[in-house]
C-alpha atoms as a PDB file:
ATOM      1  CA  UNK A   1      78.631  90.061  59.123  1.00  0.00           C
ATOM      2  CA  UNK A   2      79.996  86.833  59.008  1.00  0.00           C
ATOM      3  CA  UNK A   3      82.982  85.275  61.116  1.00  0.00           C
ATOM      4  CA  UNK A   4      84.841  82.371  58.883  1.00  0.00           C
ATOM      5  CA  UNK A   5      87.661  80.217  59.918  1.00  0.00           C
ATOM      6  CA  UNK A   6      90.939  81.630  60.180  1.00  0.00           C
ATOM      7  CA  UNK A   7      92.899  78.467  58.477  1.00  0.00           C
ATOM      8  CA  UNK A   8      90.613  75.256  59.301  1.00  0.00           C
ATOM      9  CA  UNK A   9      87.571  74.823  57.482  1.00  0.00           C
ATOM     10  CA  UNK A  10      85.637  73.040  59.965  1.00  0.00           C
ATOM     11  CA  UNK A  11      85.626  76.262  62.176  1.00  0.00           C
ATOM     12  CA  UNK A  12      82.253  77.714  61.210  1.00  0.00           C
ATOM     13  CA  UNK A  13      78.746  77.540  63.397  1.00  0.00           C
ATOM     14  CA  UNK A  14      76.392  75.894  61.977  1.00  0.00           C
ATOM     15  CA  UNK A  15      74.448  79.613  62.327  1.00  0.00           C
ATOM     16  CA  UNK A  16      77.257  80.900  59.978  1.00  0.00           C
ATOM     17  CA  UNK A  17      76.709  78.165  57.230  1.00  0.00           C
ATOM     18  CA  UNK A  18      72.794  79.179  57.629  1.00  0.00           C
ATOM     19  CA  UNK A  19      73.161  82.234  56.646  1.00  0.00           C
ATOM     20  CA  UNK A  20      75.210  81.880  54.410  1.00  0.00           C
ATOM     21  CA  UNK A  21      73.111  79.578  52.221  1.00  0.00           C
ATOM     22  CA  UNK A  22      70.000  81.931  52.938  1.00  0.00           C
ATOM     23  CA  UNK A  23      72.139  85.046  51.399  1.00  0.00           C
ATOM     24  CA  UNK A  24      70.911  86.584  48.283  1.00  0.00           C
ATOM     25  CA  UNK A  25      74.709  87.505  47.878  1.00  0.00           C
ATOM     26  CA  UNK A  26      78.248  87.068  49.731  1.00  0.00           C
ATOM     27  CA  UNK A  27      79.926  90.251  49.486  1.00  0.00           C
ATOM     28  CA  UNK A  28      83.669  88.722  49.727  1.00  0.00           C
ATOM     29  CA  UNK A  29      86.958  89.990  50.613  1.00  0.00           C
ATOM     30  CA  UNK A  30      88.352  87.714  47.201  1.00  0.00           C
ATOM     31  CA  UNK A  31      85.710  86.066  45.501  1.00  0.00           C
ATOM     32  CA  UNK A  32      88.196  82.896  44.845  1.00  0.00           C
ATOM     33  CA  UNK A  33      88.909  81.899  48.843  1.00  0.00           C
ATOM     34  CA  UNK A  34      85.305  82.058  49.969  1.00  0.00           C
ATOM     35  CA  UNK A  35      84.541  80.104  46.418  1.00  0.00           C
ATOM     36  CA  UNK A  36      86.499  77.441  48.624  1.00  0.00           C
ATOM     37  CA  UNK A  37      84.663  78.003  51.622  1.00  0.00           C
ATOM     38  CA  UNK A  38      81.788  77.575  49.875  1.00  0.00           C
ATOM     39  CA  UNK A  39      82.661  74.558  47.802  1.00  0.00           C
ATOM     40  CA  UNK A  40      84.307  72.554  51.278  1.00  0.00           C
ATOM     41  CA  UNK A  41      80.476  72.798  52.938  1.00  0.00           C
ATOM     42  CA  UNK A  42      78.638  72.178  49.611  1.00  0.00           C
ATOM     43  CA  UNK A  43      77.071  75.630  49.307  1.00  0.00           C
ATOM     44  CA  UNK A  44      76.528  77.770  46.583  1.00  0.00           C
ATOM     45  CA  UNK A  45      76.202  81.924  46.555  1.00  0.00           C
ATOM     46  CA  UNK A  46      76.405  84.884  44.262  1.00  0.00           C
ATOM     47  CA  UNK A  47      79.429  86.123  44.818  1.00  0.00           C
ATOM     48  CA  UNK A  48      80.272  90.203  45.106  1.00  0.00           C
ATOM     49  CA  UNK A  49      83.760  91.415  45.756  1.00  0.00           C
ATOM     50  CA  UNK A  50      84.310  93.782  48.416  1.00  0.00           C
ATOM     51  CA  UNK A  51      88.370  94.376  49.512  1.00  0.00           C
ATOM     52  CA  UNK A  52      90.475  97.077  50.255  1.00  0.00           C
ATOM     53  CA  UNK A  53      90.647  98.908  47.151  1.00  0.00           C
ATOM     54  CA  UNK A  54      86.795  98.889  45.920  1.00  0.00           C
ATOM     55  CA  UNK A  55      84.970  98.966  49.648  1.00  0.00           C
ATOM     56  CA  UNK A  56      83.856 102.523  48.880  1.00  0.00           C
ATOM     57  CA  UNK A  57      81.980 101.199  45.636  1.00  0.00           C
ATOM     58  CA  UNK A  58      80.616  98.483  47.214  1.00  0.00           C
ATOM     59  CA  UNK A  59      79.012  99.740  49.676  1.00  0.00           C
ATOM     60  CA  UNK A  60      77.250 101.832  47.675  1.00  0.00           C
ATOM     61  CA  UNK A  61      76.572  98.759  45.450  1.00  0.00           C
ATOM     62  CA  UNK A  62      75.207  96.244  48.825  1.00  0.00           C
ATOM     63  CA  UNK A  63      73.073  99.176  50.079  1.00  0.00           C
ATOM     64  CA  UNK A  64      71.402  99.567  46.470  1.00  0.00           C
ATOM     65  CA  UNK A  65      70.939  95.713  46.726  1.00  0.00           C
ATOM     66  CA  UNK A  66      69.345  95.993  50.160  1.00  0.00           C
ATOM     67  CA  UNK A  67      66.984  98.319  49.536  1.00  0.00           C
ATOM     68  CA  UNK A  68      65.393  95.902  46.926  1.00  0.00           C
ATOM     69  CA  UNK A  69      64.692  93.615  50.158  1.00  0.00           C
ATOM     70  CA  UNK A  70      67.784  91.404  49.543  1.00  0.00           C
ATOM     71  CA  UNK A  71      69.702  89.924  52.236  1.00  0.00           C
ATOM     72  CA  UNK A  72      73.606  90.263  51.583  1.00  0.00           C
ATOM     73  CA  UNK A  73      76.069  88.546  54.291  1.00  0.00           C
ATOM     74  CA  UNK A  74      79.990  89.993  54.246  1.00  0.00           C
ATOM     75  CA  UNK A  75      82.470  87.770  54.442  1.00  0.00           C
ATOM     76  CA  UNK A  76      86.305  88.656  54.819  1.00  0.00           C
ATOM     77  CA  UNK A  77      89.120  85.710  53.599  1.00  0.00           C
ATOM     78  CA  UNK A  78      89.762  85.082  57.537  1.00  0.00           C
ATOM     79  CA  UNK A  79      88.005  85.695  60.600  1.00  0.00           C
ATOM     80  CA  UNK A  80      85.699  88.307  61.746  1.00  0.00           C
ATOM     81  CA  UNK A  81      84.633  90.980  59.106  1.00  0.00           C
ATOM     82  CA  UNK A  82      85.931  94.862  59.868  1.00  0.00           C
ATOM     83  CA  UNK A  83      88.290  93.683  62.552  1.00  0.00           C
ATOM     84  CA  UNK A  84      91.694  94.626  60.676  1.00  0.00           C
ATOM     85  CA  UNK A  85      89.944  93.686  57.461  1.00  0.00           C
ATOM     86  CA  UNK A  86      87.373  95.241  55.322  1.00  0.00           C
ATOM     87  CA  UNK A  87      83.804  95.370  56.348  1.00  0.00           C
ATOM     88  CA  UNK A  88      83.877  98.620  58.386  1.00  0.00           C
ATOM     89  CA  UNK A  89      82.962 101.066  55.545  1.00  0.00           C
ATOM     90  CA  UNK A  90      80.137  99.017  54.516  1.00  0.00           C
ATOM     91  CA  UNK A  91      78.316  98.708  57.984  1.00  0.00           C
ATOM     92  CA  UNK A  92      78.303 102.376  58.394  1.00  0.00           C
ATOM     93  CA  UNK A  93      77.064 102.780  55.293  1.00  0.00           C
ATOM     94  CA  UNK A  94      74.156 100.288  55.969  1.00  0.00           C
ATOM     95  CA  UNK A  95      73.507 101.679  58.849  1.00  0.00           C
ATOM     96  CA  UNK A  96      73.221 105.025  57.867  1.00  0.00           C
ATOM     97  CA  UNK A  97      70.773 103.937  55.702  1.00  0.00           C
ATOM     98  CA  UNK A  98      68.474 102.578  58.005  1.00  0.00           C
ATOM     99  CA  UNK A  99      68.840  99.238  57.675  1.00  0.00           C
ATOM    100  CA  UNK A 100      69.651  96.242  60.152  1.00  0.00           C
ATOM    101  CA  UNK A 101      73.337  94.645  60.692  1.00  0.00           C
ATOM    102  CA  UNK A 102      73.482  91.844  62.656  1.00  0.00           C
ATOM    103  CA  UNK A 103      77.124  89.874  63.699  1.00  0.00           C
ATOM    104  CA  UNK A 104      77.549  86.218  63.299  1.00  0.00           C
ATOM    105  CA  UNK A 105      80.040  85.463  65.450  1.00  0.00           C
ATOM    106  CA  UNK A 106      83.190  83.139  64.832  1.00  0.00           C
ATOM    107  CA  UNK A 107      86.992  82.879  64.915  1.00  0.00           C
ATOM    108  CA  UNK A 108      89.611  86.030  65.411  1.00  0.00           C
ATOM    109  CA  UNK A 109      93.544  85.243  64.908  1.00  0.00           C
ATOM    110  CA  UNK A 110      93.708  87.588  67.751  1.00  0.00           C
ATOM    111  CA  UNK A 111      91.455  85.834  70.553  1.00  0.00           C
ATOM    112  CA  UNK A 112      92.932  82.407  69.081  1.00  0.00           C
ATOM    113  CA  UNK A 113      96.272  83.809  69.688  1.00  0.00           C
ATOM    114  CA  UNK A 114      95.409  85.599  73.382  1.00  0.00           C
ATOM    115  CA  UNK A 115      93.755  81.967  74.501  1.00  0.00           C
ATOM    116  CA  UNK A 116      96.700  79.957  73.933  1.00  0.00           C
ATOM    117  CA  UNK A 117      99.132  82.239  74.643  1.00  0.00           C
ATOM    118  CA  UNK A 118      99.836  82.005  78.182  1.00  0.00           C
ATOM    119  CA  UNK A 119     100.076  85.992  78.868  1.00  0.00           C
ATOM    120  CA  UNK A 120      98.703  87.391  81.939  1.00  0.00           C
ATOM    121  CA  UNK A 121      94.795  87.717  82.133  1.00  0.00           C
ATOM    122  CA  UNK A 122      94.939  91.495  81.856  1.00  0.00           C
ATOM    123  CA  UNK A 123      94.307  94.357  79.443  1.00  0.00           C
ATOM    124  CA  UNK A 124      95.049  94.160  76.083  1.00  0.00           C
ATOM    125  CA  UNK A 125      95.292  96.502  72.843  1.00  0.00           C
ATOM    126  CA  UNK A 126      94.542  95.338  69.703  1.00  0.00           C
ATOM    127  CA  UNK A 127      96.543  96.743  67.228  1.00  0.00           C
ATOM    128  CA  UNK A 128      96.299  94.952  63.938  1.00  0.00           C
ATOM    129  CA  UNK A 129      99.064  95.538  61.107  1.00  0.00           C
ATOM    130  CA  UNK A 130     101.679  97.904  61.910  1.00  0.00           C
ATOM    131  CA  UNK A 131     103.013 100.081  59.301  1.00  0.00           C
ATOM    132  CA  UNK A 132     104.702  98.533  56.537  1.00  0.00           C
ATOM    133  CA  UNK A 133     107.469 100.937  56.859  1.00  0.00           C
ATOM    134  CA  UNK A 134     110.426 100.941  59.089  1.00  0.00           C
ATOM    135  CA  UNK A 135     110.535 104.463  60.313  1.00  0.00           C
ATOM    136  CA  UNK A 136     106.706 104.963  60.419  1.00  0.00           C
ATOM    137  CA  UNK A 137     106.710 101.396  62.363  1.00  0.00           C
ATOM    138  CA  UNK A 138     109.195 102.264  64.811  1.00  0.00           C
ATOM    139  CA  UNK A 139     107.311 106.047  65.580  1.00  0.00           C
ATOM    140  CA  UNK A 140     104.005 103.805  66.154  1.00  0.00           C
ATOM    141  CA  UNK A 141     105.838 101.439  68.405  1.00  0.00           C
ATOM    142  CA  UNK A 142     107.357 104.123  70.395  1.00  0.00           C
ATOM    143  CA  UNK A 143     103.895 106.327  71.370  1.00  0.00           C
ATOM    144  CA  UNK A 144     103.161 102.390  72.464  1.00  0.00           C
ATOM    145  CA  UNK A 145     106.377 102.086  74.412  1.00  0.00           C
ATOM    146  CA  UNK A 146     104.481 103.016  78.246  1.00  0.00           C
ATOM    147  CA  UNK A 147     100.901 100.892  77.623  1.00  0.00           C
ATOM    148  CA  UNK A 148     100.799  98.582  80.492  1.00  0.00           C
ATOM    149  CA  UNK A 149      98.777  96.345  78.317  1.00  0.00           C
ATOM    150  CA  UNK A 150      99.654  93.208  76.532  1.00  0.00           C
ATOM    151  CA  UNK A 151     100.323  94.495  72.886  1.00  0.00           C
ATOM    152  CA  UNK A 152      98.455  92.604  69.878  1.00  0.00           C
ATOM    153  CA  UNK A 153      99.947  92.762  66.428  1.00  0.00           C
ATOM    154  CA  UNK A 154      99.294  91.002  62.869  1.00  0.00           C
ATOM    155  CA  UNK A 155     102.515  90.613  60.639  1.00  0.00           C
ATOM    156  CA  UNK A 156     103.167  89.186  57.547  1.00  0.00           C
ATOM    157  CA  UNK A 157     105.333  86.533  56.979  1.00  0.00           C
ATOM    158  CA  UNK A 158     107.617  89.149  54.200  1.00  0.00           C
ATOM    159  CA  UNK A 159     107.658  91.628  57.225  1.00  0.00           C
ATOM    160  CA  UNK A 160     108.075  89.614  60.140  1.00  0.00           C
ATOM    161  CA  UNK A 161     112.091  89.658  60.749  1.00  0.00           C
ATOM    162  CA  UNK A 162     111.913  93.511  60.483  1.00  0.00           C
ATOM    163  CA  UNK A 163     108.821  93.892  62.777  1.00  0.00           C
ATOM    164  CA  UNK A 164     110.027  91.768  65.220  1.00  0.00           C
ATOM    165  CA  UNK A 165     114.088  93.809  65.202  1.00  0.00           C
ATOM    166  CA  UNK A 166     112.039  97.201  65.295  1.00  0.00           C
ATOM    167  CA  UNK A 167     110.001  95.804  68.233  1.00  0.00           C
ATOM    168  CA  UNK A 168     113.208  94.887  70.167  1.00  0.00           C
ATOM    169  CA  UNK A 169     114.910  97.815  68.914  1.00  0.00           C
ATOM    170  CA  UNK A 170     111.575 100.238  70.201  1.00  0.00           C
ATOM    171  CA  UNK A 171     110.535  98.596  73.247  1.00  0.00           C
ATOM    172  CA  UNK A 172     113.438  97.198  74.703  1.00  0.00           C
ATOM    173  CA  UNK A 173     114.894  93.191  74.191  1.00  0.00           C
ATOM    174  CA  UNK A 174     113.511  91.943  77.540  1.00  0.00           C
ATOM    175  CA  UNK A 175     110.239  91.610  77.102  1.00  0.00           C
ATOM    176  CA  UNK A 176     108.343  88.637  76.470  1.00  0.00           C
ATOM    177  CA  UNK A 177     107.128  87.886  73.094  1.00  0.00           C
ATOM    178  CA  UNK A 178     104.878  85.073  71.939  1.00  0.00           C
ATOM    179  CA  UNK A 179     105.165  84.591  68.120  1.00  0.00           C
ATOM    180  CA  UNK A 180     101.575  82.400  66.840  1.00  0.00           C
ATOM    181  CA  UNK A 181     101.586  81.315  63.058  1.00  0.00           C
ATOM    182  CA  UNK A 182      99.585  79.466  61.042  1.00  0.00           C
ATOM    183  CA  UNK A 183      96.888  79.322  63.853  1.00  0.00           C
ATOM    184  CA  UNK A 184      94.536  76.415  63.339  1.00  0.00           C
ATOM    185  CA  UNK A 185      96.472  74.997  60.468  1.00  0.00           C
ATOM    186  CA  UNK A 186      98.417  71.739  60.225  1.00  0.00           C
ATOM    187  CA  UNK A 187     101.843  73.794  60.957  1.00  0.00           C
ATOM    188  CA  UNK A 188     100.389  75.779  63.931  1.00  0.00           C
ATOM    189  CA  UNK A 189     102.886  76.738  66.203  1.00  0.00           C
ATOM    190  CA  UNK A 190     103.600  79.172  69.345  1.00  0.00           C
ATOM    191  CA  UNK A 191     107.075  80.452  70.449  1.00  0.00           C
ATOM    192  CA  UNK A 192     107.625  82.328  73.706  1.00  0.00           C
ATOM    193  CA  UNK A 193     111.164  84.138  73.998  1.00  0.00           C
ATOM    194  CA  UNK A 194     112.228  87.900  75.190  1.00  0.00           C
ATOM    195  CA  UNK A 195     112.147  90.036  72.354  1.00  0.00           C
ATOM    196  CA  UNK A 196     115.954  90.486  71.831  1.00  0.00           C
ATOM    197  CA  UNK A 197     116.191  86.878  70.795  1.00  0.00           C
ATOM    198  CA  UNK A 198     113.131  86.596  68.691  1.00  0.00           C
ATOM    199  CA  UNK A 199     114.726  87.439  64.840  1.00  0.00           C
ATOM    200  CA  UNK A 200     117.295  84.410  65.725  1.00  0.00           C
ATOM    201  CA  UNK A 201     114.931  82.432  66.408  1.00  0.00           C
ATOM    202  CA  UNK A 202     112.976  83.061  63.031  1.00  0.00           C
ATOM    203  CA  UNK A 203     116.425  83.135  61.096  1.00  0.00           C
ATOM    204  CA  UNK A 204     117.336  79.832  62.264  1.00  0.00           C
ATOM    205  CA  UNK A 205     114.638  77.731  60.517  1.00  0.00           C
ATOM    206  CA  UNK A 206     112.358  79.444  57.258  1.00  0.00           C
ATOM    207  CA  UNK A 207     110.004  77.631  58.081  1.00  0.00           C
ATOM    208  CA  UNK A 208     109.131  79.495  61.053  1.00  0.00           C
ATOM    209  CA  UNK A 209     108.979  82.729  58.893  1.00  0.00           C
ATOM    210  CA  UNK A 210     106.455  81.130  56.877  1.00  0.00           C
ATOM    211  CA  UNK A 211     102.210  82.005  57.447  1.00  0.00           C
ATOM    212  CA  UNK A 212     100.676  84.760  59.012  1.00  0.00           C
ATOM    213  CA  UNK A 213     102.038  85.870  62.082  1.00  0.00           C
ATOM    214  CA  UNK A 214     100.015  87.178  66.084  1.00  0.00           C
ATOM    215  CA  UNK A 215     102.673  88.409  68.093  1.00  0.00           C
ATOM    216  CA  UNK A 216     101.625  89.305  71.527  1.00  0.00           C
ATOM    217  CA  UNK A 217     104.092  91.352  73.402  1.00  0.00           C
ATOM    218  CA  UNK A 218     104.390  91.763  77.280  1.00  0.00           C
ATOM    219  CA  UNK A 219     102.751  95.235  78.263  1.00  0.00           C
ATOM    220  CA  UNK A 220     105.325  97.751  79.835  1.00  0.00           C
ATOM    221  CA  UNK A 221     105.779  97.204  83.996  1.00  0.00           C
ATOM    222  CA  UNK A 222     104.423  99.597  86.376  1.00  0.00           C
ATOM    223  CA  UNK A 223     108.060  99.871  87.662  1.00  0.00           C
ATOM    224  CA  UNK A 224     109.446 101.150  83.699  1.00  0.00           C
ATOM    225  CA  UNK A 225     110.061 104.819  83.481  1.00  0.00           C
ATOM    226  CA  UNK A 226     107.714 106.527  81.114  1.00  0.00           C
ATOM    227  CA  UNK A 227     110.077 109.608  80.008  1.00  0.00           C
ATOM    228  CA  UNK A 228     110.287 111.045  76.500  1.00  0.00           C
ATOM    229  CA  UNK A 229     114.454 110.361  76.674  1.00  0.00           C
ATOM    230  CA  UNK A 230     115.078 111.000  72.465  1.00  0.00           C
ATOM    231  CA  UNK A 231     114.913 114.483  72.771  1.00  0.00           C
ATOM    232  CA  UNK A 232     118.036 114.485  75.865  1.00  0.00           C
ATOM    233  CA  UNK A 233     119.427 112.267  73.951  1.00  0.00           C
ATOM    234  CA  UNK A 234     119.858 114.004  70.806  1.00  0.00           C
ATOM    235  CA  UNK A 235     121.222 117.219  72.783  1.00  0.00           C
ATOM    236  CA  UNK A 236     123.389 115.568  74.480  1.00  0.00           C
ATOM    237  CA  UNK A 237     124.789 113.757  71.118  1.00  0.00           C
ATOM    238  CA  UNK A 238     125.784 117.075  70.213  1.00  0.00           C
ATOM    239  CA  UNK A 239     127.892 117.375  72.516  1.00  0.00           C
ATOM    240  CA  UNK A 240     129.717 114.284  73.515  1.00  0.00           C
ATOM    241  CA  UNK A 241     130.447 110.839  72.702  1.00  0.00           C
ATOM    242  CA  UNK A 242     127.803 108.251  71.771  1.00  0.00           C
ATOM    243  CA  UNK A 243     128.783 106.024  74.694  1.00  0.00           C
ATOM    244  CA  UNK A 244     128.752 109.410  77.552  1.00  0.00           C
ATOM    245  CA  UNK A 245     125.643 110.725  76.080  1.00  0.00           C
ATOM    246  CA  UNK A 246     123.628 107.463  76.388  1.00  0.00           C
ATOM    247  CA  UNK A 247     125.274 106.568  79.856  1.00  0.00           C
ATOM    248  CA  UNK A 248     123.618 110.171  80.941  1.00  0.00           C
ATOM    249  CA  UNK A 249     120.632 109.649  79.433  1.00  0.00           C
ATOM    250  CA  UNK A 250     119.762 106.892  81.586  1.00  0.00           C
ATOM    251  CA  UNK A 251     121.077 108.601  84.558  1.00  0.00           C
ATOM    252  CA  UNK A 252     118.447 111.148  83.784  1.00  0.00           C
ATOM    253  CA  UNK A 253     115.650 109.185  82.772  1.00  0.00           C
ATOM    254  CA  UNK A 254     115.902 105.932  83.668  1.00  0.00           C
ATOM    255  CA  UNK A 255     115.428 104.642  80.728  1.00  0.00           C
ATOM    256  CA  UNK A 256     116.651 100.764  79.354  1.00  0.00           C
ATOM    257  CA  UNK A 257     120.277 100.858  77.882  1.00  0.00           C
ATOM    258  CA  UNK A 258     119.672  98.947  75.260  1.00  0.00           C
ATOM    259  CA  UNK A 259     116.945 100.857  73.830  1.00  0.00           C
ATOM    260  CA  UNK A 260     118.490 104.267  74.150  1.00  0.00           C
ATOM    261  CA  UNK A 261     121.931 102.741  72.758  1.00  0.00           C
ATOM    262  CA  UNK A 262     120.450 101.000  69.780  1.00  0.00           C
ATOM    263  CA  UNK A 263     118.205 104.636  69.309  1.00  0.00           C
ATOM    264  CA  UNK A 264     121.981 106.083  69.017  1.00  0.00           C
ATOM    265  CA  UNK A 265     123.485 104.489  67.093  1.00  0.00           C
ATOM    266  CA  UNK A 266     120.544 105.016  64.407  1.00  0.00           C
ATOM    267  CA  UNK A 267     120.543 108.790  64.939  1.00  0.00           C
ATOM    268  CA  UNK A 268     125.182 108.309  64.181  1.00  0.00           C
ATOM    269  CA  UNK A 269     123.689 106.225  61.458  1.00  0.00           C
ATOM    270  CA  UNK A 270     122.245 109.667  59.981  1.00  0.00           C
ATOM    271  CA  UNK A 271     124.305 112.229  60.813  1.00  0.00           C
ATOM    272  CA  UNK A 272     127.520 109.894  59.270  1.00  0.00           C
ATOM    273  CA  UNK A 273     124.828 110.115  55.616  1.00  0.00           C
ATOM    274  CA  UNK A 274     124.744 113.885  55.626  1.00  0.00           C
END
């Protein structure tokens, strides 16, 4: 298992580039960008395809390799295999089979991101990619909500702007947010802003919408309520104005205005559709 640079080539150990040029075969997330790799440190490999879609098969394929004494290294396009990117499947599947899997440790947009970040040392979760969805993202987000760790996510530069408004919308506009892009690239850059100002900031310039996206998000405070408010708030929808019913709910629960009046005005949003 073998960590590659996230964005600049120079970021491999010299142990990576070893084994790499000892490998019968580089199993490859696409066969094209570690063709690149390859090409930029004047090494040359057999090259198998293992991504998303075909991991299953492959594994099968590597373990069939391995038992003919062959020694395969995995490779994703970016960082550390099986880490929010293919790899996982075929370790256990090696492994199962008896036979050895060592990690060759390297870069992970994650860690990059966490180190130059500025966040409190403390806890963190490592998400990866939320999902891709808006309602599914935003039910994620919310069993999230109460973690009083530092919150880790990988975003797309197509999905960012609707990430980022479901974050504010979900967890509330005050927290701090620390957008990283294009880590270890020539356009590298690191924004710090609450989240209720973070899809101006990306509007503003598309350039800053461009490359893949760390966002780090400040964990919840001891001091924040952690009450399951949608449910009052729904009842008390039924019954009253949108305004009355979210003034109460926060009466009851303690919970952030703006989340429980933005949460409101999607549920009005719904009911108006019927």
């Amino acid at each position: 298992m073998v960590a590659t640079p996230i964005g600049n080539l120079e970021d491999i150990s010299s142990r990576a580039l070893d084994s790499l040029a000892r490998a019968d075969a580089i199993a490859a997330e696409d066969t094209r960008v570690t063709a690149r790799l390859l090409e930029h440190h004047h090494l040359h490999g057999k090259l198998i395809a293992v991504h998303e879609h075909n991991e299953r098969q492959s594994a099968e394929r590597i373990v069939r390799e391995l038992a003919q004494g062959k020694n395969i290294a995995l490779v994703t396009d970016a960082g550390t295999p099986g880490v929010a990117d293919p790899g996982a499947l075929v370790v256990a599947r090696a492994r199962a089979a008896g036979f050895k899997v060592v990690p060759i440790p390297g870069p992970n947009a994650a860690v990059t991101a966490l180190s130059a970040a500025g966040l409190p040392d403390a806890p963190f979760l490592f998400f990866g990619f939320l999902p891709p969805k808006s309602t599914a993202r935003r039910r994620t987000l919310e069993s999230l909500r109460s973690l009083p760790y530092a919150l880790v996510f990988y975003e797309a530069p197509h999905r960012i702007v609707e990430s980022v408004a479901d974050l504010a919308a979900t967890l509330g506009p005050d927290r701090s947010l620390v957008l990283a892009r294009e880590l270890t690239k020539m356009f590298e850059e690191f924004h710090r802003c609450p989240l209720g100002d973070a899809v101006k900031w990306l509007q503003e310039n598309p350039n800053r919408r461009r490359g893949e996206f760390v966002l780090l998000v400040e964990g919840a405070s001891e001091a924040e309520p952690d009450h399951n408010w949608e449910p009052i708030l729904t009842a008390l929808l039924e019954e009253m104005p949108l305004a009355r019913a979210v003034k109460l709910t926060c009466g009851i629960t303690g919970a952030k205005k703006n989340a429980v009046y933005a949460h409101a005005l999607r549920l009005a949003g719904k009911t108006e559709k019927r």
